[in-house]
C-alpha atoms as a PDB file:
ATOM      1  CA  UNK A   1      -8.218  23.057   1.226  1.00  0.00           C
ATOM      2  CA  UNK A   2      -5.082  21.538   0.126  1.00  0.00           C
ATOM      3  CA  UNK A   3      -5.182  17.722   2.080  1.00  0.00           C
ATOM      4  CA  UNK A   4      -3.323  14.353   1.431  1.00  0.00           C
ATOM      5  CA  UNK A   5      -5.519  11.327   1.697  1.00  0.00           C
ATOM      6  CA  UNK A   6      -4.291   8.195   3.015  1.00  0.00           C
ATOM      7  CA  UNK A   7      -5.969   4.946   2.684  1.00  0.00           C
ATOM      8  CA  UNK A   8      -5.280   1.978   5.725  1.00  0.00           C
ATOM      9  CA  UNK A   9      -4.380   4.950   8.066  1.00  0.00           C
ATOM     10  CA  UNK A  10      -4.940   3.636  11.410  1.00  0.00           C
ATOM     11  CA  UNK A  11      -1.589   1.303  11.754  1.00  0.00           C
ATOM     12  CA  UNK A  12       1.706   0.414   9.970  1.00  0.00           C
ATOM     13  CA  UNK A  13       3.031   2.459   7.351  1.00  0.00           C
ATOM     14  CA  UNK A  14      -0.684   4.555   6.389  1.00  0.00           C
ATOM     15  CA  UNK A  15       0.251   5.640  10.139  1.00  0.00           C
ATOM     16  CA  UNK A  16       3.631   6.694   9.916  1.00  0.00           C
ATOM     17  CA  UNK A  17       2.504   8.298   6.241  1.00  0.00           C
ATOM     18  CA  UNK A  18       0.296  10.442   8.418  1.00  0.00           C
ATOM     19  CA  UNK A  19       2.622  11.320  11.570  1.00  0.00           C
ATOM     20  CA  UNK A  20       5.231  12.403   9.202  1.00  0.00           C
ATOM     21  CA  UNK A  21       3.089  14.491   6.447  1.00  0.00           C
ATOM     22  CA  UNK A  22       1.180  16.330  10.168  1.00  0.00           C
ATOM     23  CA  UNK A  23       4.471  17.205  10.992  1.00  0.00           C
ATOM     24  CA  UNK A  24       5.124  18.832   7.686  1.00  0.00           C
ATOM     25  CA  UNK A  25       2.333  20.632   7.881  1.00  0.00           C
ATOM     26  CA  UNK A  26      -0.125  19.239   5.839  1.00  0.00           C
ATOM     27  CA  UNK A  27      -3.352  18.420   5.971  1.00  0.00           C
ATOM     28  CA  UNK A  28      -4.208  14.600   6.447  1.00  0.00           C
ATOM     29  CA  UNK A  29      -7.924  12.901   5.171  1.00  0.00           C
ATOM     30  CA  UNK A  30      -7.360   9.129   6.863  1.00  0.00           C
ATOM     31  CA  UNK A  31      -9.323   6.188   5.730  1.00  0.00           C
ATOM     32  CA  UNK A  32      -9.555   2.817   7.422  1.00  0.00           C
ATOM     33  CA  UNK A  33     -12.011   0.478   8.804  1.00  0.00           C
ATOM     34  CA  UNK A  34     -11.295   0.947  12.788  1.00  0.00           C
ATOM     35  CA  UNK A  35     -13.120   3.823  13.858  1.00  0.00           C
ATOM     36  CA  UNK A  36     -11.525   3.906  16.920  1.00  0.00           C
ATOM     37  CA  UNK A  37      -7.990   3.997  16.198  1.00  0.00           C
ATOM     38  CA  UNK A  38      -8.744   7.062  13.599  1.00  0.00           C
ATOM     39  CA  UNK A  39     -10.575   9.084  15.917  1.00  0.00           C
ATOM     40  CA  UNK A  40      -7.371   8.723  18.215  1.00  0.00           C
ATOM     41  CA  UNK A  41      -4.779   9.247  15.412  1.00  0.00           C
ATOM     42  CA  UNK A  42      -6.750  12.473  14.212  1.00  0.00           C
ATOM     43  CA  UNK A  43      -7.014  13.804  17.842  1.00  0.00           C
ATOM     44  CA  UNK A  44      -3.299  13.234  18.480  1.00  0.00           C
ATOM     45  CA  UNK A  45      -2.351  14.985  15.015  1.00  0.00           C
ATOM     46  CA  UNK A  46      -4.631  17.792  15.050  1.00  0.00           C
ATOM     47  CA  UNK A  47      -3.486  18.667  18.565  1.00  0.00           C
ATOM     48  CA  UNK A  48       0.657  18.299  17.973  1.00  0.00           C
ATOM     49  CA  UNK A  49       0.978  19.587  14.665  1.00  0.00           C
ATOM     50  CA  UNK A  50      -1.463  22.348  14.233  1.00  0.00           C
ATOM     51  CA  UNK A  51      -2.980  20.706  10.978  1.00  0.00           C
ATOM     52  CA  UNK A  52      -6.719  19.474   9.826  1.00  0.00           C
ATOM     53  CA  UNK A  53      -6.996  15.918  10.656  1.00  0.00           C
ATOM     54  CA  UNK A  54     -10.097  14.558   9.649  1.00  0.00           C
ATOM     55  CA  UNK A  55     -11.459  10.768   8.751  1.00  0.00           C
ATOM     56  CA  UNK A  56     -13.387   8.764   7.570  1.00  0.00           C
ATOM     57  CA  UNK A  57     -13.938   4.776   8.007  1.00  0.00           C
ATOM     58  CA  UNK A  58     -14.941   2.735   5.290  1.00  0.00           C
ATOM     59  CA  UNK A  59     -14.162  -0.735   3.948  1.00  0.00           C
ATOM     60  CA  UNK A  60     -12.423  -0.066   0.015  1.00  0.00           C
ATOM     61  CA  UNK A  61     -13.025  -3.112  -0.744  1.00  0.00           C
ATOM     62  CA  UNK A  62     -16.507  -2.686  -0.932  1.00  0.00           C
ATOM     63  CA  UNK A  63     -17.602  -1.943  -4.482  1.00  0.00           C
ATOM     64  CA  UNK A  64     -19.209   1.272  -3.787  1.00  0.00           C
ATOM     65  CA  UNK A  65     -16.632   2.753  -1.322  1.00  0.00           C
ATOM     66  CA  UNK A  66     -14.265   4.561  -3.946  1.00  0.00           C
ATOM     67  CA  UNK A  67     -17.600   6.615  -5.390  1.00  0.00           C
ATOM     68  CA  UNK A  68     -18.403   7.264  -1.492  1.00  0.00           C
ATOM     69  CA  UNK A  69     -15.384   8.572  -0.947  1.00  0.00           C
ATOM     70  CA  UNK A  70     -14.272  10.785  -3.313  1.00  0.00           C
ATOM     71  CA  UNK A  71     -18.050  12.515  -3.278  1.00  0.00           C
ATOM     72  CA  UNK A  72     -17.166  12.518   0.733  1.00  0.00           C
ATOM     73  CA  UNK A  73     -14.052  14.660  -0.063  1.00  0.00           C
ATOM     74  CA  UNK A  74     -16.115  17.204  -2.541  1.00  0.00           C
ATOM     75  CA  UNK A  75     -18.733  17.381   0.339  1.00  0.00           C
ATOM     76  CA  UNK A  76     -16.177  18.416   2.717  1.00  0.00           C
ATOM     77  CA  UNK A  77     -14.539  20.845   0.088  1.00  0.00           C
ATOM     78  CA  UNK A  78     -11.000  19.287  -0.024  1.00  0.00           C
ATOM     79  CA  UNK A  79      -8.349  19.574  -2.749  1.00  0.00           C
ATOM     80  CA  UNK A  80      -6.586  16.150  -2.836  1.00  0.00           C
ATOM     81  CA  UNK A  81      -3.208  16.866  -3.911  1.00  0.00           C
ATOM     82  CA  UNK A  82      -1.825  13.996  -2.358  1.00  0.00           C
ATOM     83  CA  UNK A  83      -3.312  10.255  -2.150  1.00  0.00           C
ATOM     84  CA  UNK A  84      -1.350   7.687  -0.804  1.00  0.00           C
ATOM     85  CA  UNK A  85      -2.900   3.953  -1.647  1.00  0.00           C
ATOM     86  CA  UNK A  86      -2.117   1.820   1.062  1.00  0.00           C
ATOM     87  CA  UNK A  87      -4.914  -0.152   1.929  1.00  0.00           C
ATOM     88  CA  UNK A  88      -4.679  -4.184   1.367  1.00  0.00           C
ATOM     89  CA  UNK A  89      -3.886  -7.198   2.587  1.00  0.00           C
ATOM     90  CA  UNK A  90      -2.507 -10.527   1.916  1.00  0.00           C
ATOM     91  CA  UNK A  91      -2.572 -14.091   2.292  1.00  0.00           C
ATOM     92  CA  UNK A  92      -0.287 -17.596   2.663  1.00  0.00           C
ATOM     93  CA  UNK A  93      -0.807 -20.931   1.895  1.00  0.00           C
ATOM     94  CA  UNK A  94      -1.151 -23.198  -1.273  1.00  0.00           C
ATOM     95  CA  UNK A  95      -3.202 -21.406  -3.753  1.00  0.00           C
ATOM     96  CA  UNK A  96      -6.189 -23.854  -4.003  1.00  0.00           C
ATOM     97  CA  UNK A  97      -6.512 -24.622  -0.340  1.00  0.00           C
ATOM     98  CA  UNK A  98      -7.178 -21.017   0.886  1.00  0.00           C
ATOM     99  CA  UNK A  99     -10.860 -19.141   0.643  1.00  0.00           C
ATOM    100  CA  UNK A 100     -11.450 -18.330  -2.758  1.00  0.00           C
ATOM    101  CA  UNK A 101     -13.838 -15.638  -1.291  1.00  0.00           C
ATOM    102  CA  UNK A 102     -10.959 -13.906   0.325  1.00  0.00           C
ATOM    103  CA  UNK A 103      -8.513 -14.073  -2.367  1.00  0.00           C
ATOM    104  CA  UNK A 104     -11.135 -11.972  -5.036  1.00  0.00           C
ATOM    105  CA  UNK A 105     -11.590  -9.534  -1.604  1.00  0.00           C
ATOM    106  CA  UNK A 106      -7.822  -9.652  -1.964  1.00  0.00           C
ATOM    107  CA  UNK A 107      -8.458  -8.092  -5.687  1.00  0.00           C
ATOM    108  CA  UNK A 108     -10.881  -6.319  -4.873  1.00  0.00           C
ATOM    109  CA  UNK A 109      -8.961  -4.167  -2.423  1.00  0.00           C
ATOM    110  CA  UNK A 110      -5.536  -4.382  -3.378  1.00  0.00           C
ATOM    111  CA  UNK A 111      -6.004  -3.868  -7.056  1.00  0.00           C
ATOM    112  CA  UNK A 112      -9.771  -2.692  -8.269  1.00  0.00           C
ATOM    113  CA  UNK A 113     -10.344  -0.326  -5.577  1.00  0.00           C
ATOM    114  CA  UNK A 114      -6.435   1.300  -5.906  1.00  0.00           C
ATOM    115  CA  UNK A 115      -7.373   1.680  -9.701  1.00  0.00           C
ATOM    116  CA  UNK A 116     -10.627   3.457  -8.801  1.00  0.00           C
ATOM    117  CA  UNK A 117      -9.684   6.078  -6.240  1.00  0.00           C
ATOM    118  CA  UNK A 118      -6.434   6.625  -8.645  1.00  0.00           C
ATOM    119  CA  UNK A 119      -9.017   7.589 -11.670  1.00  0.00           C
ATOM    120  CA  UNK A 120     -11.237   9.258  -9.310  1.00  0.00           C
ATOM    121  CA  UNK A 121      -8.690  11.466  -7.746  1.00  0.00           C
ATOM    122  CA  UNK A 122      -6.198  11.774 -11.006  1.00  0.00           C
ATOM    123  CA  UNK A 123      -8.617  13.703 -13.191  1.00  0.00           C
ATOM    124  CA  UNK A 124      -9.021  16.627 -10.676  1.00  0.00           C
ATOM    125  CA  UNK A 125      -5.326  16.607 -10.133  1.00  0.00           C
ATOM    126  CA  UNK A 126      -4.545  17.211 -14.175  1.00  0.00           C
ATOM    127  CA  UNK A 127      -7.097  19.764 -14.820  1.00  0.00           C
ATOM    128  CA  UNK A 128      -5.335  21.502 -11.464  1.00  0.00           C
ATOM    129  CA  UNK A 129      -1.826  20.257 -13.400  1.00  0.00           C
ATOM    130  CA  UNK A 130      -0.368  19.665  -9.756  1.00  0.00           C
ATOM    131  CA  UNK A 131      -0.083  16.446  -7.825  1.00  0.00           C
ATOM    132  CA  UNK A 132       1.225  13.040  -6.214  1.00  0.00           C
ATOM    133  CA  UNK A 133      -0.489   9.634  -5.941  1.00  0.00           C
ATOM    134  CA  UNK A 134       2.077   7.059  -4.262  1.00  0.00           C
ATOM    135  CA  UNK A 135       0.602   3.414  -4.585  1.00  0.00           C
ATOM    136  CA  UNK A 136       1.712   1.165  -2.115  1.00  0.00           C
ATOM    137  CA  UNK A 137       3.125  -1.619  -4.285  1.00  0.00           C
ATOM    138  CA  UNK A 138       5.710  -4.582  -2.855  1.00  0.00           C
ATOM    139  CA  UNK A 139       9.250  -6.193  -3.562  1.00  0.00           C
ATOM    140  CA  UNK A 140       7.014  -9.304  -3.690  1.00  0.00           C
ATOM    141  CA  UNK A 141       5.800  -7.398  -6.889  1.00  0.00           C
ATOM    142  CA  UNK A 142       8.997  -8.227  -9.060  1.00  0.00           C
ATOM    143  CA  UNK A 143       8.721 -11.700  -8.628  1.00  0.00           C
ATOM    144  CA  UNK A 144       6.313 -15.205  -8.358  1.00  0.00           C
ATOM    145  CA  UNK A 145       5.930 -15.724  -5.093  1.00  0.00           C
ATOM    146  CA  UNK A 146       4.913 -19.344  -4.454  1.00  0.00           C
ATOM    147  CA  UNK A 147       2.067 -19.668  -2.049  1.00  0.00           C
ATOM    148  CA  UNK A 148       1.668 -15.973  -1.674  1.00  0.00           C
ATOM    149  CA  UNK A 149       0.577 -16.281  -5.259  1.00  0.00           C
ATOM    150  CA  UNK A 150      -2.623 -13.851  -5.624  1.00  0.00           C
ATOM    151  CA  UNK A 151      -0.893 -11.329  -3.313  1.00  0.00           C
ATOM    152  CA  UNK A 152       2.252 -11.033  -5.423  1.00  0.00           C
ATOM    153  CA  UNK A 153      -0.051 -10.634  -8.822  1.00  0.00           C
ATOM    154  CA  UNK A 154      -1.884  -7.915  -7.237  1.00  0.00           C
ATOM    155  CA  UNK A 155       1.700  -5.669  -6.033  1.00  0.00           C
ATOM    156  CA  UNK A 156       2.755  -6.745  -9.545  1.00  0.00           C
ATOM    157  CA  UNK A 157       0.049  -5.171 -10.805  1.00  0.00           C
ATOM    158  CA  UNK A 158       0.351  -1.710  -8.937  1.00  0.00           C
ATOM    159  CA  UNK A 159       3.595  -1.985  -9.885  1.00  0.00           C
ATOM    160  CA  UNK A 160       2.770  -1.600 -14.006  1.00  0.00           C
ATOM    161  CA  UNK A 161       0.274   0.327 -12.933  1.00  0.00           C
ATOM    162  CA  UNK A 162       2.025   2.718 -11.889  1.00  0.00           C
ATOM    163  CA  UNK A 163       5.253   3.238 -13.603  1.00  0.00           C
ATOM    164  CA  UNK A 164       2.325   3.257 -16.636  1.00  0.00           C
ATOM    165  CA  UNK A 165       0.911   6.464 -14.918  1.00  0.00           C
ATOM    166  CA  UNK A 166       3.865   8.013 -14.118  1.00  0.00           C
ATOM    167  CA  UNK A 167       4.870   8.262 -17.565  1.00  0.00           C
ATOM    168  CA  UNK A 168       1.342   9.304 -18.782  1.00  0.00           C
ATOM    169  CA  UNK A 169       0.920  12.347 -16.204  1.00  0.00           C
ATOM    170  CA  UNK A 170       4.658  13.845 -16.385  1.00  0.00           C
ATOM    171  CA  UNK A 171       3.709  16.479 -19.039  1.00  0.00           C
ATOM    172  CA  UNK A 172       0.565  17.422 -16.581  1.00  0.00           C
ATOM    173  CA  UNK A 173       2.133  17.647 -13.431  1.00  0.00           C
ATOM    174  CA  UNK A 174       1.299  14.963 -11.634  1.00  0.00           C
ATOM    175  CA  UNK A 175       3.863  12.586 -10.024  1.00  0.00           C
ATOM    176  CA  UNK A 176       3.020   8.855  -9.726  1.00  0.00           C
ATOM    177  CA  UNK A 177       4.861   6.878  -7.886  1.00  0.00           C
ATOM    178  CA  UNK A 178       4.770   3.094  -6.985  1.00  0.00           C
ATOM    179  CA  UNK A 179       6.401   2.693  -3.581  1.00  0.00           C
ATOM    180  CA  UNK A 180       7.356  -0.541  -2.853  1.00  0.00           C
ATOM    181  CA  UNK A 181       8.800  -2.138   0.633  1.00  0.00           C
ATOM    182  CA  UNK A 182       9.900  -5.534   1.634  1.00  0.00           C
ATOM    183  CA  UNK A 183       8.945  -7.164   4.985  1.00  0.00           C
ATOM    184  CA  UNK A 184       8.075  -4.555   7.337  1.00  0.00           C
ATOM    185  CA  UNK A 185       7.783  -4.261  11.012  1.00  0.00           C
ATOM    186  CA  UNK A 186       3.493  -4.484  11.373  1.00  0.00           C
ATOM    187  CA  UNK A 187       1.343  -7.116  12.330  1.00  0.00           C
ATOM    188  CA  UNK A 188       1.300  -9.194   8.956  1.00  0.00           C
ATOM    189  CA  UNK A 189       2.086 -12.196  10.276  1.00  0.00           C
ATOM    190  CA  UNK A 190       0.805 -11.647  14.096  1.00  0.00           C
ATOM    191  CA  UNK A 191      -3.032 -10.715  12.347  1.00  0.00           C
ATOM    192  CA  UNK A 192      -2.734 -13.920  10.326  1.00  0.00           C
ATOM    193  CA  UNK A 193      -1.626 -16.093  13.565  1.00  0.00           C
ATOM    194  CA  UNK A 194       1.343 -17.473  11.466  1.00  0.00           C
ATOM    195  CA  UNK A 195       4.616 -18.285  12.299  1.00  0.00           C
ATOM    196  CA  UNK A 196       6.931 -15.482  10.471  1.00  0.00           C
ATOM    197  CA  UNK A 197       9.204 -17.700   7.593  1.00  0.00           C
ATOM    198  CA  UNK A 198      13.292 -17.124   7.786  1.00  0.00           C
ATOM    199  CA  UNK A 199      12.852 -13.736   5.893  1.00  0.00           C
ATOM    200  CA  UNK A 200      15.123 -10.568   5.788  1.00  0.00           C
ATOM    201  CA  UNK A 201      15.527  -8.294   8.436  1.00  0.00           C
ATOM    202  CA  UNK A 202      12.259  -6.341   8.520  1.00  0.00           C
ATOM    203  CA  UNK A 203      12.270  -2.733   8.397  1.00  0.00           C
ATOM    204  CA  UNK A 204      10.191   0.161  10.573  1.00  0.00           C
ATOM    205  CA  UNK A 205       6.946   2.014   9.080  1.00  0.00           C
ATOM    206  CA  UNK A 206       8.907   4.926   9.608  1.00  0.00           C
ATOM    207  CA  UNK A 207      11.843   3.899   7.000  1.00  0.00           C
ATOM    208  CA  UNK A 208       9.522   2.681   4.365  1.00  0.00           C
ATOM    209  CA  UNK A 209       8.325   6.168   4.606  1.00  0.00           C
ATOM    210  CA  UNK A 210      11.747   7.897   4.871  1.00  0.00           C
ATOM    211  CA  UNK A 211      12.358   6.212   0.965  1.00  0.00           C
ATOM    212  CA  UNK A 212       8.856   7.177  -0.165  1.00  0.00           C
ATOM    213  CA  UNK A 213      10.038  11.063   0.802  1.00  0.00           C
ATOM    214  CA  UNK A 214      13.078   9.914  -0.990  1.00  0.00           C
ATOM    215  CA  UNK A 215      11.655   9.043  -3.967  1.00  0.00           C
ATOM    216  CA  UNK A 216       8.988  11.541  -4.212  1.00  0.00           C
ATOM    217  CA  UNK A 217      12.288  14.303  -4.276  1.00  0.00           C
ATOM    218  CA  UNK A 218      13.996  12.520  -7.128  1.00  0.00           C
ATOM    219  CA  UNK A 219      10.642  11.771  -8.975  1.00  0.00           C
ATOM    220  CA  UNK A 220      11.338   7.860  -9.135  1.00  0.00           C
ATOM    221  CA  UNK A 221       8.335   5.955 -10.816  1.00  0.00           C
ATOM    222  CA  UNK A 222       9.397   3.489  -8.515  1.00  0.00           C
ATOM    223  CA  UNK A 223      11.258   3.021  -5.498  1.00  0.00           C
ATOM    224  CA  UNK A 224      12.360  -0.050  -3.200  1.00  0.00           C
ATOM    225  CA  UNK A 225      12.835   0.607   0.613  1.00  0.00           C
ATOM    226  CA  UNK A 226      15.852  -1.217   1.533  1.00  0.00           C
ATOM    227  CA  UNK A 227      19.637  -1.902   0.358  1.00  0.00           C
ATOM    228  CA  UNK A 228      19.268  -5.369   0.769  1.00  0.00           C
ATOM    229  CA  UNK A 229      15.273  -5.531  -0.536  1.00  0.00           C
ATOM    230  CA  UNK A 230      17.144  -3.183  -3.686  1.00  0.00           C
ATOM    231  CA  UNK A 231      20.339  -6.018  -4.242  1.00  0.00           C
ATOM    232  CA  UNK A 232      17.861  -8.665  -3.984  1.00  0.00           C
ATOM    233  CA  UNK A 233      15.665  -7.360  -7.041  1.00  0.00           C
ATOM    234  CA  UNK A 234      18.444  -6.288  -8.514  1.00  0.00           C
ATOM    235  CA  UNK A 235      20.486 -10.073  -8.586  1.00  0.00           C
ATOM    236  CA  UNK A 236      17.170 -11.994  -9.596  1.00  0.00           C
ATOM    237  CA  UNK A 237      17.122  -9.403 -12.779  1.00  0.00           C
ATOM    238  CA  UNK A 238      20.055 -11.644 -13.299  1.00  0.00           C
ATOM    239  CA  UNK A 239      17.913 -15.142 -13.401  1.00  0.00           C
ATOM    240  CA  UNK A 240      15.706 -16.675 -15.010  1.00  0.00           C
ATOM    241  CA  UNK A 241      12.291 -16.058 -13.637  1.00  0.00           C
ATOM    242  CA  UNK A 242      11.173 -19.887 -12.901  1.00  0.00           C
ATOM    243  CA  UNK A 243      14.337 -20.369 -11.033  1.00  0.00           C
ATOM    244  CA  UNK A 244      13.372 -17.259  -8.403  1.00  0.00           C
ATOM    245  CA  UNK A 245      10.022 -19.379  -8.308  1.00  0.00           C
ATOM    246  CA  UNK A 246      11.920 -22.566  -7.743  1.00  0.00           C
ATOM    247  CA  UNK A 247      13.978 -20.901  -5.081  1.00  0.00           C
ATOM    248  CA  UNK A 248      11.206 -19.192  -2.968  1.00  0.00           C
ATOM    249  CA  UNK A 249       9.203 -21.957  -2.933  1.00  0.00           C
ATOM    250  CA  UNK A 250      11.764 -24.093  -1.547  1.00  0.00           C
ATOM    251  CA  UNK A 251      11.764 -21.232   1.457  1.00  0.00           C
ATOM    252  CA  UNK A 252       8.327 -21.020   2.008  1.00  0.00           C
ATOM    253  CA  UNK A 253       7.181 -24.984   1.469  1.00  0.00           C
ATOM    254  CA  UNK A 254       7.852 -26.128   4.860  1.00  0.00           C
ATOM    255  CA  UNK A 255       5.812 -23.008   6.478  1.00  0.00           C
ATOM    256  CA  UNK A 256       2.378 -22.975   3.924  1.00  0.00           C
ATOM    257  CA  UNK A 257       2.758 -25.818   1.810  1.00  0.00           C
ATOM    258  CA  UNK A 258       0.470 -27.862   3.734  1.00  0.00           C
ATOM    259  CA  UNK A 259      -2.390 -25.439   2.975  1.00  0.00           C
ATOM    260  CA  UNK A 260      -3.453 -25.659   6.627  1.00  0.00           C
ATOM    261  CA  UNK A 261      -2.607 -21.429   7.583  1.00  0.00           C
ATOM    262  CA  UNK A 262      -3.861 -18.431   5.779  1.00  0.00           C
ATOM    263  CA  UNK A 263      -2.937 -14.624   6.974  1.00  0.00           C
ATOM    264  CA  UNK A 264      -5.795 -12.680   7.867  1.00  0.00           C
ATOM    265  CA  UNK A 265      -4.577  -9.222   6.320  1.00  0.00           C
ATOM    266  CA  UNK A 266      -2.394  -6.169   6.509  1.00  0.00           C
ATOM    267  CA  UNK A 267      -2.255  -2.676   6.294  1.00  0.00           C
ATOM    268  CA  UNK A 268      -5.974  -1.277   7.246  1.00  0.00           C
ATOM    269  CA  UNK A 269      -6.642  -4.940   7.432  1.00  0.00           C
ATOM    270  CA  UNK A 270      -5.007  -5.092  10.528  1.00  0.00           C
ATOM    271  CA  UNK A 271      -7.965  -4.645  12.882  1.00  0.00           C
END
């Protein structure tokens, strides 16, 4: 059975991944940590759209949650054709006052576990030559982010990532695509209890997802949701590197440069 797999389903952009693929029809295998909010989504789903919702909650960032979950999909008998890697979270604050514990969960999650399930799920999808993996990447990904410094490094690496795979699995079939939004309308900031910084106007779930479709139809090995998220990238190209540093550290000192607030998480994170 022909499913997409989405990882931090239950809120934020894994959610509007899922609304929009039920209502095309296909399919949906959501992971996540709150129980509760999956049994809803699949209920809701299932009964509007007329597809198989099923889920599953687990913590990724658990070392042996990848290997459970890819033998959960053979036990059910599904055909991943589509896995969307959305699952992470972040964090705020001067580098070497926040838990170090919570920054390597931070790699754990954002980065190991993404590589994983992408190897896991990859090899079935080039034997079957047919397939899509979207990775959930960042705009904060193109840059140094001063005191979001382990969070950027980790989109910057599923940004490589990525565009790496997307080249290597073209002659098989298999589109990889790094998908990568700026501030978005979820509960970042609200989870983490922290005042939101003077940041760009913040887009919906349901946008980010509207450019994923996007650039899933053009084949992009990457995309950036956003005009001005796109001009911004596009004008620090333009720069050199330590002086984007210089700048958005000036922005974000007077919010987290006294090391005293840290966010909590985002994406499946969120409960």
């Amino acid at each position: 059975m022909n499913t997409t797999l989405i990882t931090g389903a239950s809120t934020g952009i894994g959610e509007a991944f899922a609304r929009r693929l039920a209502a095309l029809g296909r399919n949906v295998f959501l992971v996540a940590r709150s129980e509760d909010k999956l049994v809803a989504l699949c209920s809701e789903l299932g009964r509007i759209n007329s597809i198989r919702a099923q889920y599953v909650a687990m913590d990724l960032s658990k070392p042996e949650s990848p290997a459970r979950l890819f033998e959960e999909t053979e036990r059910r008998g599904l055909a991943i054709d589509m896995l969307i890697n959305n699952a992470g979270f972040g964090s705020m604050g001067e580098f070497t006052k926040l838990d170090l514990a919570r920054e390597l969960e931070m790699i754990d999650l954002n980065v190991k576990a993404l590589v994983d399930l992408t190897c896991r799920f990859l090899l079935p999808m080039r034997a079957r030559k047919q397939g899509t993996i979207i990775n959930v990447a960042s705009t904060a990904g193109f840059q140094p982010v001063p005191f979001m410094a382990t969070y950027a490094a980790t989109k910057a690496f599923v940004l490589s990532f990525s565009e790496a795979l997307w080249e290597e699995n073209r002659p098989y079939g298999v589109h990889v695509m790094a998908l990568c939004p700026g501030t978005t309308e979820t509960n970042f900031f609200e989870a983490a209890r922290i005042k939101k910084p003077p940041i760009r106007v913040a887009q919906t779930p349901e946008d980010v997802v509207d450019t994923a479709m996007r650039g899933l139809a053009r084949r992009k090995s990457h995309i950036v949701s956003g005009w001005a998220n796109l001009l911004m990238i596009e004008s620090e190209r333009l720069v050199p590197r330590s002086f984007v540093a210089r700048v958005t550290g000036r922005l974000l000192r007077p919010h987290f440069g006294d090391g005293t607030k840290e966010t909590a998480g985002t994406k499946d994170r969120k409960d």
